[in-house]
PDB file of N, CA and C in Angstrom:
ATOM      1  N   UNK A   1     -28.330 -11.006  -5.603  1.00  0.00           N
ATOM      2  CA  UNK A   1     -27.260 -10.171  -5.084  1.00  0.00           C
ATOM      3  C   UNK A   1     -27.729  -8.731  -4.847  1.00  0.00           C
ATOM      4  N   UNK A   2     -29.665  -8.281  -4.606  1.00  0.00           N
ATOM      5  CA  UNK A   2     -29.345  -7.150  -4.738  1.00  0.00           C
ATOM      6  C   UNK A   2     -28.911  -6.830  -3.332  1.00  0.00           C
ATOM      7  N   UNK A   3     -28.592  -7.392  -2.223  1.00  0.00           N
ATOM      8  CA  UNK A   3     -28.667  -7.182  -0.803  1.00  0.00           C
ATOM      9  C   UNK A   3     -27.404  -6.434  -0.840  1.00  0.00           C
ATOM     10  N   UNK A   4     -26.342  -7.022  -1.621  1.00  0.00           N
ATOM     11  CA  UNK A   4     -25.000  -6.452  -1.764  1.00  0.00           C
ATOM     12  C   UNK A   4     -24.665  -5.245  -2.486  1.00  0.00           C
ATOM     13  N   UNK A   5     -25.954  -5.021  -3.374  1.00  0.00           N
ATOM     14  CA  UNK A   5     -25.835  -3.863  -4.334  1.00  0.00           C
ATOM     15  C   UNK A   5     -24.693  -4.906  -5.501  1.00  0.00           C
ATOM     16  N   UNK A   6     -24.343  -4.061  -6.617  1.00  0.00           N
ATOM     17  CA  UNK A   6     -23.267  -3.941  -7.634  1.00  0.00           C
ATOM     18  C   UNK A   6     -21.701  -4.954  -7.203  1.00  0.00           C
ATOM     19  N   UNK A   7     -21.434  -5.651  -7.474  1.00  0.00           N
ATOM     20  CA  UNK A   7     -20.236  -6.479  -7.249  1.00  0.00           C
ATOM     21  C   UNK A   7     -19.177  -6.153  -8.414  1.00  0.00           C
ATOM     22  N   UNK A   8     -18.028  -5.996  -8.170  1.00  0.00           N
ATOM     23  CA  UNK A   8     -16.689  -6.126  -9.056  1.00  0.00           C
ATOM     24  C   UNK A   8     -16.176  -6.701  -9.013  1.00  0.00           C
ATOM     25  N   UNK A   9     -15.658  -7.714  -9.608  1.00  0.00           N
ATOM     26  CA  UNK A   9     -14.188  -8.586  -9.944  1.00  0.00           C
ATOM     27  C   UNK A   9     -12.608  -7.718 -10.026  1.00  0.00           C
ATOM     28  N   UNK A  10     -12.125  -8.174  -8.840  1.00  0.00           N
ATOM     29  CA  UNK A  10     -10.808  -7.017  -9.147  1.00  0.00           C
ATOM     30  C   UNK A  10     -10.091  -6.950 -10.500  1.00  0.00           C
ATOM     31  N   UNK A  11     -10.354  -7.617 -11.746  1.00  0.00           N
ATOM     32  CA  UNK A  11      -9.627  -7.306 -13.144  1.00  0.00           C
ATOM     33  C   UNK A  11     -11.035  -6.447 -13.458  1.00  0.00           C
ATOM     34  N   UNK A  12     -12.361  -5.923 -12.976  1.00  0.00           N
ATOM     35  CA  UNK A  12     -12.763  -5.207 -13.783  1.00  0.00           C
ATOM     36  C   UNK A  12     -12.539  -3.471 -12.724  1.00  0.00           C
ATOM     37  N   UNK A  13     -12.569  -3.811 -11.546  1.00  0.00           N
ATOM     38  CA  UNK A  13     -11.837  -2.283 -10.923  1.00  0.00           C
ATOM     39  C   UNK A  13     -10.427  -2.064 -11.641  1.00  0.00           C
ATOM     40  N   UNK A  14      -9.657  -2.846 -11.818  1.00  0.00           N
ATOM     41  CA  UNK A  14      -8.116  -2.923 -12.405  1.00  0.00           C
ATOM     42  C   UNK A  14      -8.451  -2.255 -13.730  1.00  0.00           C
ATOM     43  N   UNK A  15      -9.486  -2.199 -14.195  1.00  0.00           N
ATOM     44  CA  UNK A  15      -9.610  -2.244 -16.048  1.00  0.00           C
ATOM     45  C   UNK A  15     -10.437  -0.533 -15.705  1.00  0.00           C
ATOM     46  N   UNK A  16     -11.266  -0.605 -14.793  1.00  0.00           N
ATOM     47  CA  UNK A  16     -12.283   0.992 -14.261  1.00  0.00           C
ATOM     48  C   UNK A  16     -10.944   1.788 -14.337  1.00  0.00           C
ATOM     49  N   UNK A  17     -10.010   1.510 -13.475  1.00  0.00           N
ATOM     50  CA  UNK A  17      -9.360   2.874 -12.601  1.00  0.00           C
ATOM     51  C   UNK A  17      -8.163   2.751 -13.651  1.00  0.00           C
ATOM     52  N   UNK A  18      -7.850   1.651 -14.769  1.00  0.00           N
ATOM     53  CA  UNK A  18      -6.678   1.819 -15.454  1.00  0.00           C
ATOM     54  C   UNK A  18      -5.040   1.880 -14.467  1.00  0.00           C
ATOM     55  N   UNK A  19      -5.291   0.541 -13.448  1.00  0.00           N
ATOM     56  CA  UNK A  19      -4.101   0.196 -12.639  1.00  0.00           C
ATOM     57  C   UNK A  19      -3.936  -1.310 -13.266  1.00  0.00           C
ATOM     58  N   UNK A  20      -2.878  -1.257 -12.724  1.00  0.00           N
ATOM     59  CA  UNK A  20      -2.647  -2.874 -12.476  1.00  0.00           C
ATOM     60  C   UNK A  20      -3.298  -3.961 -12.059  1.00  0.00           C
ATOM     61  N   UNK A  21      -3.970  -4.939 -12.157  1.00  0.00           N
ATOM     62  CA  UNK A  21      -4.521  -5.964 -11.363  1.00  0.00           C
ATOM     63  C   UNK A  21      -3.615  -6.122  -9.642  1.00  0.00           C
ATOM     64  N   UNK A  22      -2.658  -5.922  -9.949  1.00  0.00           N
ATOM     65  CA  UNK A  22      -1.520  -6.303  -9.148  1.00  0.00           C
ATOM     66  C   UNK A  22      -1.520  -5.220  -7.602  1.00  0.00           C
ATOM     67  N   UNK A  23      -1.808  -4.118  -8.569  1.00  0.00           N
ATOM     68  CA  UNK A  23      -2.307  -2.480  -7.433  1.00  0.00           C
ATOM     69  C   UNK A  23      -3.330  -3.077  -6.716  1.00  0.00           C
ATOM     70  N   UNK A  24      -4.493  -3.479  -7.484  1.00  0.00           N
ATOM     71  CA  UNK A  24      -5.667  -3.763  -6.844  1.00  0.00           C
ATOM     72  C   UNK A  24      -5.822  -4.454  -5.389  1.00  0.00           C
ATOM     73  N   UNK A  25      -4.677  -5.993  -5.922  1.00  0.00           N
ATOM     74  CA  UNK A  25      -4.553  -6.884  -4.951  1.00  0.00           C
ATOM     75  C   UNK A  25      -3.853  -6.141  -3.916  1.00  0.00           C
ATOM     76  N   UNK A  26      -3.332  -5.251  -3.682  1.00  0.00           N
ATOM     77  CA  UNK A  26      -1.857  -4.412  -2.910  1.00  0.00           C
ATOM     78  C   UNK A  26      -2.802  -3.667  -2.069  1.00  0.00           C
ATOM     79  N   UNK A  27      -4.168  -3.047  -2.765  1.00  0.00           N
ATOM     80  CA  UNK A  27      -5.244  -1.985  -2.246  1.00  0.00           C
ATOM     81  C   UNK A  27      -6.162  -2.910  -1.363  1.00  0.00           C
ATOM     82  N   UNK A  28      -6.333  -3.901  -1.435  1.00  0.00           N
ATOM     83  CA  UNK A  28      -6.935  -4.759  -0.615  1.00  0.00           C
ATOM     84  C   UNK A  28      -6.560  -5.591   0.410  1.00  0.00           C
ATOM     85  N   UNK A  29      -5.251  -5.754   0.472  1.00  0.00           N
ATOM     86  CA  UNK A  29      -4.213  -6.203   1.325  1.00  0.00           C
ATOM     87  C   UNK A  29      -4.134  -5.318   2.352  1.00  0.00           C
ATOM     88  N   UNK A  30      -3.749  -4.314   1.821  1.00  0.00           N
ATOM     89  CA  UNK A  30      -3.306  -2.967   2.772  1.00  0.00           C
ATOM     90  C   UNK A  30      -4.729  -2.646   3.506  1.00  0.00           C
ATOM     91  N   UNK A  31      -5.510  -3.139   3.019  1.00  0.00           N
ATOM     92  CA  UNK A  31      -7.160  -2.781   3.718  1.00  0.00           C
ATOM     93  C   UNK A  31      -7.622  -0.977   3.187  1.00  0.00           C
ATOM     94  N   UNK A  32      -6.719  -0.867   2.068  1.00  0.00           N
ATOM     95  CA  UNK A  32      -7.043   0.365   1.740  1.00  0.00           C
ATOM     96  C   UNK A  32      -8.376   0.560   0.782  1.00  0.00           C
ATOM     97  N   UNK A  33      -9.049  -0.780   0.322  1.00  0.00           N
ATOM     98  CA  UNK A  33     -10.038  -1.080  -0.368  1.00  0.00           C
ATOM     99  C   UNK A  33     -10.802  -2.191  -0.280  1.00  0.00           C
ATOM    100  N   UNK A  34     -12.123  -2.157   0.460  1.00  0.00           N
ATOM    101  CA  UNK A  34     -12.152  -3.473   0.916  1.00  0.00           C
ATOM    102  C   UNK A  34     -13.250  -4.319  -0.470  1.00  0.00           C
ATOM    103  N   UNK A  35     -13.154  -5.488   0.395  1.00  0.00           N
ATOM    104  CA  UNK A  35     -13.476  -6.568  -0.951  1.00  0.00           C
ATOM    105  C   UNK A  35     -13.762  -8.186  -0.007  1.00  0.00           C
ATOM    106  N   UNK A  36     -14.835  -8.869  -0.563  1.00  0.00           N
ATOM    107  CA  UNK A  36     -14.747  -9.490  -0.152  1.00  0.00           C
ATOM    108  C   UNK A  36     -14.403 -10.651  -0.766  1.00  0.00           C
ATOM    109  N   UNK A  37     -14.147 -11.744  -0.435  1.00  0.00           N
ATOM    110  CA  UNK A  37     -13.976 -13.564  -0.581  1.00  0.00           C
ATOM    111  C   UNK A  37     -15.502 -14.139  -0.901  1.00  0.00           C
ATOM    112  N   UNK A  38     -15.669 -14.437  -1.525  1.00  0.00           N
ATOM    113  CA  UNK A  38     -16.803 -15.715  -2.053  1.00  0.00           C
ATOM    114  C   UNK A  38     -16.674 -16.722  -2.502  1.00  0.00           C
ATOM    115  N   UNK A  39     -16.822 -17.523  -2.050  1.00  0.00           N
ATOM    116  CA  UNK A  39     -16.865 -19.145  -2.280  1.00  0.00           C
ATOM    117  C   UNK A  39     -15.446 -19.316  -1.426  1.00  0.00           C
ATOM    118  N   UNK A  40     -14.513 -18.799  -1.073  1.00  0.00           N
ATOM    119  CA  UNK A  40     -13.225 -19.160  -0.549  1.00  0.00           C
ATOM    120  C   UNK A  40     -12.474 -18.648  -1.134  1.00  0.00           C
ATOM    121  N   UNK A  41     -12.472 -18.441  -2.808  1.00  0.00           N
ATOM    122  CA  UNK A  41     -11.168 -17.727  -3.908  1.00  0.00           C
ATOM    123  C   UNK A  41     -11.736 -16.476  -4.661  1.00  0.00           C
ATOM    124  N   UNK A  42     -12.707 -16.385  -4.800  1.00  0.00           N
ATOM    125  CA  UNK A  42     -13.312 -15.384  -5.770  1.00  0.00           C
ATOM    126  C   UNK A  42     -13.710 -14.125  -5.046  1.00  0.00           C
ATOM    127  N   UNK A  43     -12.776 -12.728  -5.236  1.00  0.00           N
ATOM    128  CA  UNK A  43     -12.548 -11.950  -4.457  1.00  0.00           C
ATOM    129  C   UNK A  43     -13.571 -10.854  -5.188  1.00  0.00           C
ATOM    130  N   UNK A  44     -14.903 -10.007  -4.562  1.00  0.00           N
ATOM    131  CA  UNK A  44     -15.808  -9.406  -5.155  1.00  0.00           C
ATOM    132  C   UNK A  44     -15.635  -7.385  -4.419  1.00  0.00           C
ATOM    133  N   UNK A  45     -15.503  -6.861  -5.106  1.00  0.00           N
ATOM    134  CA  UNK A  45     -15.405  -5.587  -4.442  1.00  0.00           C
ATOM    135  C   UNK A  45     -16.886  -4.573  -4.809  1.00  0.00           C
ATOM    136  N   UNK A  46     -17.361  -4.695  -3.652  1.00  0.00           N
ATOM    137  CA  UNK A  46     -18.838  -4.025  -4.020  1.00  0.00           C
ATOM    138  C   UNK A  46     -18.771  -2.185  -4.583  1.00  0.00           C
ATOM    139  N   UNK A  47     -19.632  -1.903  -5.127  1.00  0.00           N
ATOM    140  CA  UNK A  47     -19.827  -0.653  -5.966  1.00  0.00           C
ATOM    141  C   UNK A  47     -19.754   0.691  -4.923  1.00  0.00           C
ATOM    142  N   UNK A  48     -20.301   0.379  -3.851  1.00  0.00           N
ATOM    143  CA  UNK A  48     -20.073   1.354  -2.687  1.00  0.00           C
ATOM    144  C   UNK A  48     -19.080   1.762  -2.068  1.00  0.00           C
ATOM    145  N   UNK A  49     -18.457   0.121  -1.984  1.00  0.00           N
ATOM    146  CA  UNK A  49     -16.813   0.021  -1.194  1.00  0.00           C
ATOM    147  C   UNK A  49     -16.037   0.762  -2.362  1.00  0.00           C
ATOM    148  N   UNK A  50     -15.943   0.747  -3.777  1.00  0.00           N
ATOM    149  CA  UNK A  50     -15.317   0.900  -4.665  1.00  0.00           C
ATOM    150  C   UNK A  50     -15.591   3.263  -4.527  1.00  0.00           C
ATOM    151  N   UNK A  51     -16.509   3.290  -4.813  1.00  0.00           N
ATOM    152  CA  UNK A  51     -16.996   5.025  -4.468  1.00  0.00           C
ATOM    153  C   UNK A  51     -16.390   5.403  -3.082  1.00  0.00           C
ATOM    154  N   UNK A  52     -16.343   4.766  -2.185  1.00  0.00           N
ATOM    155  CA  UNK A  52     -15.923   5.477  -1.211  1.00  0.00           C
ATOM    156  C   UNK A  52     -13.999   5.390  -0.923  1.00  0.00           C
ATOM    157  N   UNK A  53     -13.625   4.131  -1.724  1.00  0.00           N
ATOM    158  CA  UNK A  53     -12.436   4.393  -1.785  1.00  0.00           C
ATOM    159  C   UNK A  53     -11.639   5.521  -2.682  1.00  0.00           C
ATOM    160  N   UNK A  54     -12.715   5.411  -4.146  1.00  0.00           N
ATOM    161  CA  UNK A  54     -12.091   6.729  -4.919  1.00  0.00           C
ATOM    162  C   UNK A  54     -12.404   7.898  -4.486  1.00  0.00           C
ATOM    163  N   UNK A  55     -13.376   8.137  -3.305  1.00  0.00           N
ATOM    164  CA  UNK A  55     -13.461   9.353  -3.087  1.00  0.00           C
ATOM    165  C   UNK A  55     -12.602   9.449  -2.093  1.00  0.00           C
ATOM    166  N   UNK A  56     -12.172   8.725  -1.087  1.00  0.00           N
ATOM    167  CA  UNK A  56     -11.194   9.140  -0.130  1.00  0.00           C
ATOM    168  C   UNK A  56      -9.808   9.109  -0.936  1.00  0.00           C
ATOM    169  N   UNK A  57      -9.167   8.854  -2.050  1.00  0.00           N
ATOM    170  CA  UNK A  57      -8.354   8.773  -2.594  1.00  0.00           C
ATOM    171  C   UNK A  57      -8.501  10.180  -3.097  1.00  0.00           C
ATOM    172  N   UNK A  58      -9.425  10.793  -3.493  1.00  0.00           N
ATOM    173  CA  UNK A  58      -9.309  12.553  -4.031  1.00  0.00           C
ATOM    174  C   UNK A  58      -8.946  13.115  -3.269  1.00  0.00           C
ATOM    175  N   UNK A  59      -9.815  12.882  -1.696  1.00  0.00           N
ATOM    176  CA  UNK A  59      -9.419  13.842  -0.986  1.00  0.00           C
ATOM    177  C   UNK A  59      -7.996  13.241  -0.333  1.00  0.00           C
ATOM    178  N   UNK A  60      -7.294  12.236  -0.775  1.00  0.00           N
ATOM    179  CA  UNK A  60      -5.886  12.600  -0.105  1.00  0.00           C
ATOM    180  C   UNK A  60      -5.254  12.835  -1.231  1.00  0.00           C
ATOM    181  N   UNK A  61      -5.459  13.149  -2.249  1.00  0.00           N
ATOM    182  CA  UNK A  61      -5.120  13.378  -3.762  1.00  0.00           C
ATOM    183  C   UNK A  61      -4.289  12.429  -4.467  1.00  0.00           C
ATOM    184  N   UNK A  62      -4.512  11.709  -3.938  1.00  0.00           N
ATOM    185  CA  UNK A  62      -4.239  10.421  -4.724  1.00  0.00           C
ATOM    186  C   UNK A  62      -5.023   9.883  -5.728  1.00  0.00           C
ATOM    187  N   UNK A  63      -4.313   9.374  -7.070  1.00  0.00           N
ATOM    188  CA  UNK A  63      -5.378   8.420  -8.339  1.00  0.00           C
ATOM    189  C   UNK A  63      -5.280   7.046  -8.198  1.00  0.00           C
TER     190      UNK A  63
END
């Protein structure tokens, strides 16, 4: 996996940022955090995708 860099399981971004699992799924829906599908069910949010969403979340000042 290093091609992908760092992978997350959305209960361990949910557990990082201290939201809901439930937010998470809502942040990825909305395409406000992207993430991908593996194998068909197992939803992986890479370490990059994850930095660039919390940083665009500062600058709209959002946590």
């Amino acid at each position: 996996m290093e091609l992908l860099g760092k992978l997350y399981s959305i209960d361990e971004v949910s557990d990082m940022l201290k939201v809901d699992r439930k937010t998470v799924d809502r942040w990825i829906k909305e395409n406000k955090l992207t993430a991908m599908k593996l194998a068909g069910t197992i939803w992986r949010i890479r370490e990059k995708d994850l930095n660039y969403f919390i940083l665009q979340a500062l600058e709209e000042g959002r946590r």
